[in-house]
Protein backbone atom coordinates (compact mmCIF):
# COMPACT_ATOMS: atom_id res chain seq x y z
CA UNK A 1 80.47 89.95 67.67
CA UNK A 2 78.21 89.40 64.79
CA UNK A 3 74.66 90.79 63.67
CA UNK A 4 71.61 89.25 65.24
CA UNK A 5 70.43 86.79 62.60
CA UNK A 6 66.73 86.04 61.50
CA UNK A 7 66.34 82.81 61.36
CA UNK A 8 63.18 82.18 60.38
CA UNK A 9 59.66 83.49 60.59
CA UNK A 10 55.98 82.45 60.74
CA UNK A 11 52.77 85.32 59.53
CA UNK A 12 49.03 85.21 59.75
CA UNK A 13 46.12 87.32 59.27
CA UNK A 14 42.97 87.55 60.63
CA UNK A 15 41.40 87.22 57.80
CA UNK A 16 38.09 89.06 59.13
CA UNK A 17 37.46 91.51 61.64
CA UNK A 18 38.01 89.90 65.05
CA UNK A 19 39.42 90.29 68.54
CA UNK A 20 42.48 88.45 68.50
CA UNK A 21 45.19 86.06 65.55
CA UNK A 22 47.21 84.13 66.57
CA UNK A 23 51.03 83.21 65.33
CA UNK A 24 52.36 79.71 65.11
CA UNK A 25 55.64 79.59 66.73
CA UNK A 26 58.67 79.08 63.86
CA UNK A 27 60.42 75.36 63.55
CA UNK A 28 63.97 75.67 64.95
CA UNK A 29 63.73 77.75 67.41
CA UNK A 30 65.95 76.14 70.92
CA UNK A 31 66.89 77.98 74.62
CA UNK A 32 68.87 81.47 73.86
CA UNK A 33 67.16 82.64 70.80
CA UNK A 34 65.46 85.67 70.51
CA UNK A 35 61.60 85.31 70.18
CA UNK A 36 59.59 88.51 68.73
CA UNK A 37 55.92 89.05 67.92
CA UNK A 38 55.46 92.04 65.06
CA UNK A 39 51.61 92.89 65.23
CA UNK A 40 49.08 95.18 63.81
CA UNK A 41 45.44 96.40 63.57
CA UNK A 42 42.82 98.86 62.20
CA UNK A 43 42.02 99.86 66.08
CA UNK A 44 41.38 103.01 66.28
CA UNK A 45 41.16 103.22 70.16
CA UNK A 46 43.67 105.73 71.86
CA UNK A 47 44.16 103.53 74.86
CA UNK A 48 46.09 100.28 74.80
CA UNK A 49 44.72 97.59 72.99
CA UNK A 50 47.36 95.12 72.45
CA UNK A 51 46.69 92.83 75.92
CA UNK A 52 49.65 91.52 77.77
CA UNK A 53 50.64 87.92 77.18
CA UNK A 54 51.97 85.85 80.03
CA UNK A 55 55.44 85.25 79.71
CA UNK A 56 56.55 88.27 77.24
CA UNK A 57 57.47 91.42 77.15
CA UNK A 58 55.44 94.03 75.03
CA UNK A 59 57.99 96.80 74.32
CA UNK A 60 55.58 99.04 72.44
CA UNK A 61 52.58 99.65 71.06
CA UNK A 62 52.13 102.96 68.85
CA UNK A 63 48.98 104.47 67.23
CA UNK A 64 45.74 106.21 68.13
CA UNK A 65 42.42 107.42 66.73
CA UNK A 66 44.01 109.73 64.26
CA UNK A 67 45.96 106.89 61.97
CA UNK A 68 43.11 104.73 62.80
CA UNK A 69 45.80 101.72 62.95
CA UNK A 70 48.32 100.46 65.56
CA UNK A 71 51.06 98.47 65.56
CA UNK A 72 52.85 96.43 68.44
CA UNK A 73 55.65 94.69 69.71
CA UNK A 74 56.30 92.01 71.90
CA UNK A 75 59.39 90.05 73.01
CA UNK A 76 61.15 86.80 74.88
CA UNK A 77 64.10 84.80 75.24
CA UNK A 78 63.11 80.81 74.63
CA UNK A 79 63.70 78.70 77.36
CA UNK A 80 61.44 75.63 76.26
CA UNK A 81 58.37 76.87 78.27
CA UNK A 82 57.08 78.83 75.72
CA UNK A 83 54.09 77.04 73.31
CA UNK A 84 53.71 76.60 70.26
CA UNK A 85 51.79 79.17 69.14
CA UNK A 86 50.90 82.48 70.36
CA UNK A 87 47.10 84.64 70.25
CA UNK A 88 47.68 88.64 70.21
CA UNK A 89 44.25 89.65 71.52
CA UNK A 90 43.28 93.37 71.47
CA UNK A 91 40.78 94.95 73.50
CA UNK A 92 38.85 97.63 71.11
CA UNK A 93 34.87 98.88 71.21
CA UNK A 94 34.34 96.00 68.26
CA UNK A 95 36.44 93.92 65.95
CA UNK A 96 39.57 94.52 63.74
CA UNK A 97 40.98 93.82 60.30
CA UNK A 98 44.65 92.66 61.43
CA UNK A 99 47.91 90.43 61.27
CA UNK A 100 51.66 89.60 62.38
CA UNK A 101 54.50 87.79 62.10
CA UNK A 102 56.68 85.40 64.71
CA UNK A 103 60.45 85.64 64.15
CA UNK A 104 62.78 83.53 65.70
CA UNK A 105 66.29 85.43 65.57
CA UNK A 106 70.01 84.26 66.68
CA UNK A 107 73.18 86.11 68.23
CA UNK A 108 71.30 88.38 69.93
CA UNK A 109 72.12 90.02 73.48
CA UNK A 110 70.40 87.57 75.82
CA UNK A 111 71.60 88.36 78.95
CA UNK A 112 71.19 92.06 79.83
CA UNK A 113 67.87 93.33 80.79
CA UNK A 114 66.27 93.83 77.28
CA UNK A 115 67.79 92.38 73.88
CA UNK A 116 66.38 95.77 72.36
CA UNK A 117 69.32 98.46 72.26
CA UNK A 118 67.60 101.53 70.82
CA UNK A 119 63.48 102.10 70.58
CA UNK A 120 63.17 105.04 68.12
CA UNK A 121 60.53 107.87 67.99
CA UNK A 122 56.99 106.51 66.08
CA UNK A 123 55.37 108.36 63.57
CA UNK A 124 51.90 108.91 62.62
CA UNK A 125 50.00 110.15 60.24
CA UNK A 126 45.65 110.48 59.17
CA UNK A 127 45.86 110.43 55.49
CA UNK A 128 49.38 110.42 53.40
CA UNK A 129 51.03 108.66 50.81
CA UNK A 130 54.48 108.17 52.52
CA UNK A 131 55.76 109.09 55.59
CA UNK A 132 58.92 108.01 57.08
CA UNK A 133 60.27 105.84 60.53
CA UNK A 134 63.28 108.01 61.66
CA UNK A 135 66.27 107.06 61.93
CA UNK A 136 67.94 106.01 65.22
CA UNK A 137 71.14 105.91 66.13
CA UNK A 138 73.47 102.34 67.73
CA UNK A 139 76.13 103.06 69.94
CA UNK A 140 77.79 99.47 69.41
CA UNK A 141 78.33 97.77 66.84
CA UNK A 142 76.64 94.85 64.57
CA UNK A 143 73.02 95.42 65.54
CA UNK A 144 70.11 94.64 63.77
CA UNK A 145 67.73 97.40 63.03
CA UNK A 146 64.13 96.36 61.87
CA UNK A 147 61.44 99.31 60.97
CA UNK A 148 57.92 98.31 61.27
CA UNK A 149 54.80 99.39 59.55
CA UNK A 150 51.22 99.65 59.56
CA UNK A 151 48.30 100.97 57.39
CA UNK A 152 44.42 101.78 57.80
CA UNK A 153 43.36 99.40 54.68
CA UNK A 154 43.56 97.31 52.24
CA UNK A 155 43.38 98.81 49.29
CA UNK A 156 46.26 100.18 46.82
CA UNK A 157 49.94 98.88 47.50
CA UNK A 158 51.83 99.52 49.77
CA UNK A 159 55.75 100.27 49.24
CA UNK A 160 58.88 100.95 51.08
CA UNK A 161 62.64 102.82 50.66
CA UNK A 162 65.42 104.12 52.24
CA UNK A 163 69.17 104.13 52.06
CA UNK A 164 70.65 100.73 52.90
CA UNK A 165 66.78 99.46 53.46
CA UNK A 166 65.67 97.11 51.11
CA UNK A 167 63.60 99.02 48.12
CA UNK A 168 60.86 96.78 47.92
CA UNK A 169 59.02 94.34 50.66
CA UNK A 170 60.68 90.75 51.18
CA UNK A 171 58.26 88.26 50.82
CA UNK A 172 55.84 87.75 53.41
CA UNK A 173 56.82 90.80 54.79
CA UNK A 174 54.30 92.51 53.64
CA UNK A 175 50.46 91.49 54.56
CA UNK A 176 47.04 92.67 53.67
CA UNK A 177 44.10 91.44 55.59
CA UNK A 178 41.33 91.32 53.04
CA UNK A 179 40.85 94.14 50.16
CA UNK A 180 39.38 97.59 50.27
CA UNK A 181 39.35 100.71 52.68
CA UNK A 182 37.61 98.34 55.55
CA UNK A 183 40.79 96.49 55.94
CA UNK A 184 44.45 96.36 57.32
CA UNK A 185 47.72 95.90 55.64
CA UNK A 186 51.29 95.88 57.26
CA UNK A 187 54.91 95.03 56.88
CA UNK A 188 58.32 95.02 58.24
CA UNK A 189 61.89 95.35 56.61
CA UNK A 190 65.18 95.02 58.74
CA UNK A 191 69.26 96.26 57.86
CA UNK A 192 72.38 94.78 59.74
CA UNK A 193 73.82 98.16 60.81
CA UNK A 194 77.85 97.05 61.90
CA UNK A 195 79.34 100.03 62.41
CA UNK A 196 77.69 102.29 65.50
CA UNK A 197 75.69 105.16 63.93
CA UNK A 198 72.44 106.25 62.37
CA UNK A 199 70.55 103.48 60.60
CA UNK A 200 68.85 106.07 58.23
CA UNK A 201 65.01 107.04 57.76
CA UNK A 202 63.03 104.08 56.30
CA UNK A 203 59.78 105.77 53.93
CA UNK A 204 57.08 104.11 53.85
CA UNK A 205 54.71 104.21 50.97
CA UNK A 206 51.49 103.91 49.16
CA UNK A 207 49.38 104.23 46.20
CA UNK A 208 46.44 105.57 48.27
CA UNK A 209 46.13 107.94 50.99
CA UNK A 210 45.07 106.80 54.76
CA UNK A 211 46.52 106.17 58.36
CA UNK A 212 49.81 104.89 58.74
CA UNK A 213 52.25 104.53 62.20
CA UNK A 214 55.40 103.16 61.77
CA UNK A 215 58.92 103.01 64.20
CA UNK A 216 62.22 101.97 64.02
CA UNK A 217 63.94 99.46 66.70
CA UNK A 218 67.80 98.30 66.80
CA UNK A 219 68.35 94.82 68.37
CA UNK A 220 71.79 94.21 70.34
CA UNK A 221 73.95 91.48 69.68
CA UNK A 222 74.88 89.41 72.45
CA UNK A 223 77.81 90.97 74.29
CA UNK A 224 80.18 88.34 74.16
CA UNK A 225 80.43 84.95 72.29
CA UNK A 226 81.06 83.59 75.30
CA UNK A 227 79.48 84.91 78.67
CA UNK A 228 81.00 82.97 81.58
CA UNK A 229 83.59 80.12 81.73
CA UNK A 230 83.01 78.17 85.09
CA UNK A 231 85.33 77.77 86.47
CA UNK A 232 87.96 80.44 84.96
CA UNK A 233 91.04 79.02 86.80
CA UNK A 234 91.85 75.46 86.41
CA UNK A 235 94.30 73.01 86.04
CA UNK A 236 94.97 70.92 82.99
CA UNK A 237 93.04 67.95 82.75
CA UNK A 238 92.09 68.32 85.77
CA UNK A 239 87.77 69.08 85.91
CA UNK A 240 85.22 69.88 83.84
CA UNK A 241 84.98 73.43 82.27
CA UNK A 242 81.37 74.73 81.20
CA UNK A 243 81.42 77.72 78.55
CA UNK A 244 78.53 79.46 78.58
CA UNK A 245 77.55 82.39 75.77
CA UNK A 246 74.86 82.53 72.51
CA UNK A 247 75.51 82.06 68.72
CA UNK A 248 77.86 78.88 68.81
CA UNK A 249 75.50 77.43 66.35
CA UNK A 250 77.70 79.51 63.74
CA UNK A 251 80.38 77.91 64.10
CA UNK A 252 79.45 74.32 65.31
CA UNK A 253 79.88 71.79 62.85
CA UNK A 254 83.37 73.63 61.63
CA UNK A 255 84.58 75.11 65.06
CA UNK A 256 86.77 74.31 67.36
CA UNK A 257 87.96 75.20 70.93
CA UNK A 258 91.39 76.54 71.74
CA UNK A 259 93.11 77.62 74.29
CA UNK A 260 95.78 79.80 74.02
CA UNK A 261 98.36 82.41 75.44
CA UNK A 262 96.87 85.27 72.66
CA UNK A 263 93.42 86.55 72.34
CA UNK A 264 93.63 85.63 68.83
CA UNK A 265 93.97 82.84 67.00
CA UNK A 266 97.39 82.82 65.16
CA UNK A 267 98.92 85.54 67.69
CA UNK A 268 100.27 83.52 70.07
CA UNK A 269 100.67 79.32 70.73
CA UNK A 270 97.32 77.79 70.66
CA UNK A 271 96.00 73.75 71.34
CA UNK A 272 93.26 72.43 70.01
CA UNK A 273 91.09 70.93 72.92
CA UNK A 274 87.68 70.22 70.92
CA UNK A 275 88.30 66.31 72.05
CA UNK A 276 87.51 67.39 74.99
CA UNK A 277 83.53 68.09 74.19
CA UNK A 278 81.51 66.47 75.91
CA UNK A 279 78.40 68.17 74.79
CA UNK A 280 77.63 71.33 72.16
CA UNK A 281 74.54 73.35 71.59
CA UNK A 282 73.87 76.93 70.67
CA UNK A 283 74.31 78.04 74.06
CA UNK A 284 76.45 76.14 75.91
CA UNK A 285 80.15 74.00 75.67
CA UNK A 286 81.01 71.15 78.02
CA UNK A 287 84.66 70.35 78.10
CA UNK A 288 86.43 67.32 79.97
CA UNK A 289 89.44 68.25 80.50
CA UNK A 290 90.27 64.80 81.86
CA UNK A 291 89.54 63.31 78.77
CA UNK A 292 92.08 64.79 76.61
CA UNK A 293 94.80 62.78 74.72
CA UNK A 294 98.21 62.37 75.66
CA UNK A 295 99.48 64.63 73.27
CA UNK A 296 97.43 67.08 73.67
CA UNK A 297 97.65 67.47 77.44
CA UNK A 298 101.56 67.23 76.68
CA UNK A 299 101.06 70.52 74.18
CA UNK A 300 99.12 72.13 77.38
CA UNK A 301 101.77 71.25 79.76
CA UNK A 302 104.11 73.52 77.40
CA UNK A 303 101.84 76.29 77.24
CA UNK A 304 102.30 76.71 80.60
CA UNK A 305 100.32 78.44 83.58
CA UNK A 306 99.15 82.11 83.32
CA UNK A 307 96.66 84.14 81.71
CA UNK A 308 94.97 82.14 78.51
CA UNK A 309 92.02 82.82 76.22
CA UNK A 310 89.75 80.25 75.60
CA UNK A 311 88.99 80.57 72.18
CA UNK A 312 85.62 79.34 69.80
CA UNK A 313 86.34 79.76 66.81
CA UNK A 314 85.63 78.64 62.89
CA UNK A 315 89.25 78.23 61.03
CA UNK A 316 88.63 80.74 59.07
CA UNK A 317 88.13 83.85 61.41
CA UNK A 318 88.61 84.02 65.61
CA UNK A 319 85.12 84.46 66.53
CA UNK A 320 85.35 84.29 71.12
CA UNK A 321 87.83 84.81 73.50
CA UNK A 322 87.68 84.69 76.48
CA UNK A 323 90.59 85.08 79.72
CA UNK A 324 90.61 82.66 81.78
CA UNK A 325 93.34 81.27 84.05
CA UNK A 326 95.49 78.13 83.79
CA UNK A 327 97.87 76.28 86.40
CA UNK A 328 99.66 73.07 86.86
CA UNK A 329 97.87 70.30 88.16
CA UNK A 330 98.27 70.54 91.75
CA UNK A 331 102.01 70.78 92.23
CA UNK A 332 101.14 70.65 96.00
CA UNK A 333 98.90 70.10 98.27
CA UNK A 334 98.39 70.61 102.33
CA UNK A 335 100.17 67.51 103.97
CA UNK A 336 99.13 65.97 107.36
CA UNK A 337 101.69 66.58 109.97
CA UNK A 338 101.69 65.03 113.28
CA UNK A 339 103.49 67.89 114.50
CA UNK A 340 100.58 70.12 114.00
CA UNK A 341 96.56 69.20 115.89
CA UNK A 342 93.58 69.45 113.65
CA UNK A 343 92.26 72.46 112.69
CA UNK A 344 95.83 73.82 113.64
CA UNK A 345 96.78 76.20 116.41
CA UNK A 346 98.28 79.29 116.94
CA UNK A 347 101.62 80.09 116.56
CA UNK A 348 104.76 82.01 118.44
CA UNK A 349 107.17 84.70 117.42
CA UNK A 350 109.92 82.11 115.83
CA UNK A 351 111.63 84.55 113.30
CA UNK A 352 113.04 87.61 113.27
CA UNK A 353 111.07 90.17 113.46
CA UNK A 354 110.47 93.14 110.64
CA UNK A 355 112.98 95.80 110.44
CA UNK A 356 111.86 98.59 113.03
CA UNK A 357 110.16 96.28 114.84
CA UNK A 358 110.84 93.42 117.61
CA UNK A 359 109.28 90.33 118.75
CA UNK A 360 107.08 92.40 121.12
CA UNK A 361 104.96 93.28 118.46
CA UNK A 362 104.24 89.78 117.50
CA UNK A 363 100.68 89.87 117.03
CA UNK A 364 99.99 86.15 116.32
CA UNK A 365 99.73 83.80 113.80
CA UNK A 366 98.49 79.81 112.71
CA UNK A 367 100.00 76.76 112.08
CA UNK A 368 98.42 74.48 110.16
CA UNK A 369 97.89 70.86 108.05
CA UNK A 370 94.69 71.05 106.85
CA UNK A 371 93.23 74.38 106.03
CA UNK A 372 94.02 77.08 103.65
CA UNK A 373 92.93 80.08 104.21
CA UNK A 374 93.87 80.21 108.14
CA UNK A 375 91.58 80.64 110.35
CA UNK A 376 90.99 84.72 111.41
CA UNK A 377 93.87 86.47 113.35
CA UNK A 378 93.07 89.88 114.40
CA UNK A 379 96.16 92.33 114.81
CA UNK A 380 96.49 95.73 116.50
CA UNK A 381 98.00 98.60 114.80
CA UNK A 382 101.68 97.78 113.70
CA UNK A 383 101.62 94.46 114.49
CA UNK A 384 103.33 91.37 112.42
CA UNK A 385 101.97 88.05 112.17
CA UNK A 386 103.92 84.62 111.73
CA UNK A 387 101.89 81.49 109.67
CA UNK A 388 102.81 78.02 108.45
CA UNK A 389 101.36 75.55 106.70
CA UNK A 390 102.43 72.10 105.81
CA UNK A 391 102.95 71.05 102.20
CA UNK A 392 104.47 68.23 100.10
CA UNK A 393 104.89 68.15 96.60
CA UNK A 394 102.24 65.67 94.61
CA UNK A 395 102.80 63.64 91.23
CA UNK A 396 101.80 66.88 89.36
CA UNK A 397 105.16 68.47 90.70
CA UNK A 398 107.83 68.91 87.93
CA UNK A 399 111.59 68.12 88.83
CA UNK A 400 113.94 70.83 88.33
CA UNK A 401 111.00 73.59 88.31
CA UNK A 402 111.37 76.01 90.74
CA UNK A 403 107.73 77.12 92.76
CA UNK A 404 107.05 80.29 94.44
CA UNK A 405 105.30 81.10 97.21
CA UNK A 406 103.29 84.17 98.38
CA UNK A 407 100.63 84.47 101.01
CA UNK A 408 97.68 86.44 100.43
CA UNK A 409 95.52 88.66 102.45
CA UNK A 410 91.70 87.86 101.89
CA UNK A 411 92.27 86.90 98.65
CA UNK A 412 94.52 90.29 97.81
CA UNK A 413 98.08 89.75 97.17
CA UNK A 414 99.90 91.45 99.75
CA UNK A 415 101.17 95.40 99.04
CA UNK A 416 104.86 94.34 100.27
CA UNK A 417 106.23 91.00 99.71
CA UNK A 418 109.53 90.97 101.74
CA UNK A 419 110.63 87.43 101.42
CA UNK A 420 109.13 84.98 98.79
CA UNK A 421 110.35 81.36 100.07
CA UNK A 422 110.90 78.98 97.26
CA UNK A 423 111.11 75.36 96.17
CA UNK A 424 113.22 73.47 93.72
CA UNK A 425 112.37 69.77 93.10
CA UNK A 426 115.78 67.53 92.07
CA UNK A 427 115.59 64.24 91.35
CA UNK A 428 117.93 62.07 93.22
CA UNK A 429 120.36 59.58 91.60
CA UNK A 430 119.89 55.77 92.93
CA UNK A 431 122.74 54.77 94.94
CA UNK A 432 123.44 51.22 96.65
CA UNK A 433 122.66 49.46 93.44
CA UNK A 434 123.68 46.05 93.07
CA UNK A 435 124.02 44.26 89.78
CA UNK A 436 123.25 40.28 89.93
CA UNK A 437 122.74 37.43 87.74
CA UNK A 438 121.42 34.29 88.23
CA UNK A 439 124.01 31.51 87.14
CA UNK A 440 123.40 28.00 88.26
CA UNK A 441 120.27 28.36 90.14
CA UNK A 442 123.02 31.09 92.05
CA UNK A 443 122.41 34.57 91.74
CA UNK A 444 126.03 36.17 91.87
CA UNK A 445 127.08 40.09 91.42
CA UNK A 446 127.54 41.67 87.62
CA UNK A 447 131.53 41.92 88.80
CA UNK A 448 131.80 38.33 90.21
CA UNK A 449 130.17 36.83 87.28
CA UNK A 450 131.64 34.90 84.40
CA UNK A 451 129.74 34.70 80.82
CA UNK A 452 131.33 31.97 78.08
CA UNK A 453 131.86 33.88 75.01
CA UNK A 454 133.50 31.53 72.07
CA UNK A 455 134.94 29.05 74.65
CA UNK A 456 136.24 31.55 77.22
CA UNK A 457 135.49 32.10 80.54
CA UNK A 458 135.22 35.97 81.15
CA UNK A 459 134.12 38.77 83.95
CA UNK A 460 130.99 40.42 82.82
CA UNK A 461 132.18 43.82 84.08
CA UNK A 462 134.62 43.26 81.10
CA UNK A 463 131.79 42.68 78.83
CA UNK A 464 131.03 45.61 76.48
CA UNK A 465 127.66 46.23 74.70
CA UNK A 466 126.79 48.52 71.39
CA UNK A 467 124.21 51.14 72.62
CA UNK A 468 123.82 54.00 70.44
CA UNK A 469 127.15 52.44 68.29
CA UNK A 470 128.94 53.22 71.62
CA UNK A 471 130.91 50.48 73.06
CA UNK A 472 129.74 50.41 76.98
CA UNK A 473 130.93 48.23 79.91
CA UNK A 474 127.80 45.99 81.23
């Protein structure tokens, strides 16, 4: 994981006292990315004045008569739908000095119910100096805590501090909405907090006394680099795999895609299958399996099936893994029999039966060509069952390999496994071979045949040949 980045960022103020601003939409901003709207206002209403906006979430709003100022937050995930700007409208008795900022932020948790981990406790105050957000406190790690502010005027400076805060306001992180006493002002710092634990109180400050309400919020970072591999057991070269997560944008352009029998890169035996891309955004990786290289497919092949990672990563540092299962391509398939009648049928005790039992508890059982799982069989209490299936080996089959078979009970493997019936696949040396030649318009056997070397008739099974600088009979 990583801390939630912020991208980028737009501001406004109102400029005069109105009902409403609104915030242009940053450039950059594509599906996944973490969409916030950081407002404030001289209302001093104690019911909610920051309206809902279709499409968003507005996670808080904090502030009353007493501070005589209000701040707000609102938040989405972009999907495309949203527009390219956004108006914060409040609902007071009159109008309001006011202003915000739109930040467009990366790596953040998109896929749980809220991308906010912690909301802390707000404070508020009539007429002060300083007062502080307090701290909150992450339970995971690399989040991104951001304390926001907001002041009852224009006038003096306003200042911030705090341990591992930044000491001063970034730029444009601080606003003030005209001059003087009638007026607002605001700002907003933020702290990558990696390690779980308190964030620390941010103090806010000023060089004249009035209302202030501040808070302190800790964004999650997205759970996983990579979210969901469809489908998570596959073949080599076999189908399409989709990987699905947030945050590949830090490590497209110098990434690559692995997959591997370690979680990390360098633990284990790795191959590079980034020729397999078909298409790469921020959110989302489309391999081809099917397009792979020779070699590469080859390097698969001896990796083997079993538990693998698939692995994005830059080559500097492992940055996903995720497990995912591999298996050879189809080293057999269900085989039409004519034996068997479609949909297959049931079967009859043929074996023998299971120690402490006898063929009288023969429960049932199904034969069949072309369906895997069987269809139902119910048994009674401490009965056995008896299935087969016909199968041949395909192309993807691998001579000398031995397969194992199991059956499985609704997708479980079975708790006792008394016989495992396996396959070996040998390939057979050609026999009946005849060697001929064509001499004269006459095709005659290798050992019948007669070459003229230096004016001499002789046999060609007498004939040698230099293979490998080893003398061999023809």
């Amino acid at each position: 994981m990583a801390v939630p980045v912020i991208q980028s960022f737009t501001f406004n103020t109102a400029g005069s006292a109105v009902t409403s601003i609104t915030l242009t939409k940053p450039s950059g901003v594509v599906a996944g990315d973490l969409l916030i709207l950081l407002v404030g206002n001289e209302d001093n209403t104690a019911t909610a004045s920051f309206a809902d906006i279709t499409g968003w979430t507005k996670e808080y709003e904090f502030g009353n008569a007493t501070p005589d100022t209000k701040i707000g937050m609102y938040w989405r995930i972009a999907d495309g739908t949203e527009g390219n700007s956004e108006t914060v409208s409040w609902a007071s008795t009159g109008t309001d000095f006011g202003g915000g900022w739109y930040l467009r932020i990366t790596g953040a948790d998109t896929t749980s119910a809220s991308p906010i981990h912690i909301l802390g406790t707000s404070t508020q105050t009539a007429g002060a100096t300083s007062q502080a957000a307090p701290s909150i406190t992450t339970t995971i790690n690399d989040c991104l805590a951001i304390a926001h502010h907001s002041f009852d005027g224009g006038d003096g400076t306003r200042g911030v501090t705090g341990i591992g805060w930044p000491q001063s306001f970034p730029a444009n992180q601080v606003l003030y909405d005209t001059t003087g006493g009638a007026a607002w002002s605001g700002g907003w710092v933020s702290k990558d907090i990696t390690t779980a634990g308190a964030t620390g109180d941010v103090t806010f400050t000023s060089t004249v006394s009035d209302g202030m309400v501040q808070v302190q919020f800790a964004i999650a970072p997205t759970s996983s680099g990579i979210i969901s591999v469809t489908p998570d057991d596959f073949g080599y070269a076999e189908q399409s795999i989709d990987i699905v997560g947030a945050g590949f944008e830090t490590v497209q352009g110098d990434g690559a895609i692995y997959i591997s029998n370690a979680s990390a890169l360098g633990g284990g035996t790795q191959v590079n299958v980034s020729n397999a891309v078909t298409s790469w955004s921020d959110i989302a990786i489309n391999l081809d399996l099917t397009t792979l290289s020779a070699p590469t497919i080859l390097l698969l092949e001896t990796l083997g099936p079993g538990t693998r990672y698939i692995i994005v990563a830059t080559s500097a540092s492992n940055e996903y893994p995720y497990i995912v299962t591999t298996y050879r391509i189809k080293a057999f398939e269900l085989g039409a029999s004519a034996n068997i009648v479609a949909n297959g049928a049931d079967t009859t005790a043929q074996l023998t039966a299971p120690s402490g039992k006898t063929t009288a508890d023969f429960g049932g059982g199904r034969i069949q060509d072309d369906e895997n799982p069987t269809d139902p069989v119910t048994l009674n209490a401490d009965e056995y069952r008896e299935d087969e299936w016909s199968i041949y080996a395909t192309d993807g089959a691998d001579y000398d390999q031995t397969y194992v078979f199991r059956v499985l009970v609704n997708g479980t493997v079975a708790a006792t496994n008394l016989v495992t019936p396996q396959v070996t696949i040998v390939e057979a040396a050609p026999t009946g071979l005849t060697m001929k030649i064509n001499i004269g318009d006459a095709w005659k056997e290798v050992a019948a045949a007669k070459i003229n070397i230096g004016g001499t008739w002789k046999d060609i099974s007498a004939i040698k040949q230099n293979i490998g600088d080893t003398w061999k009979d023809v």
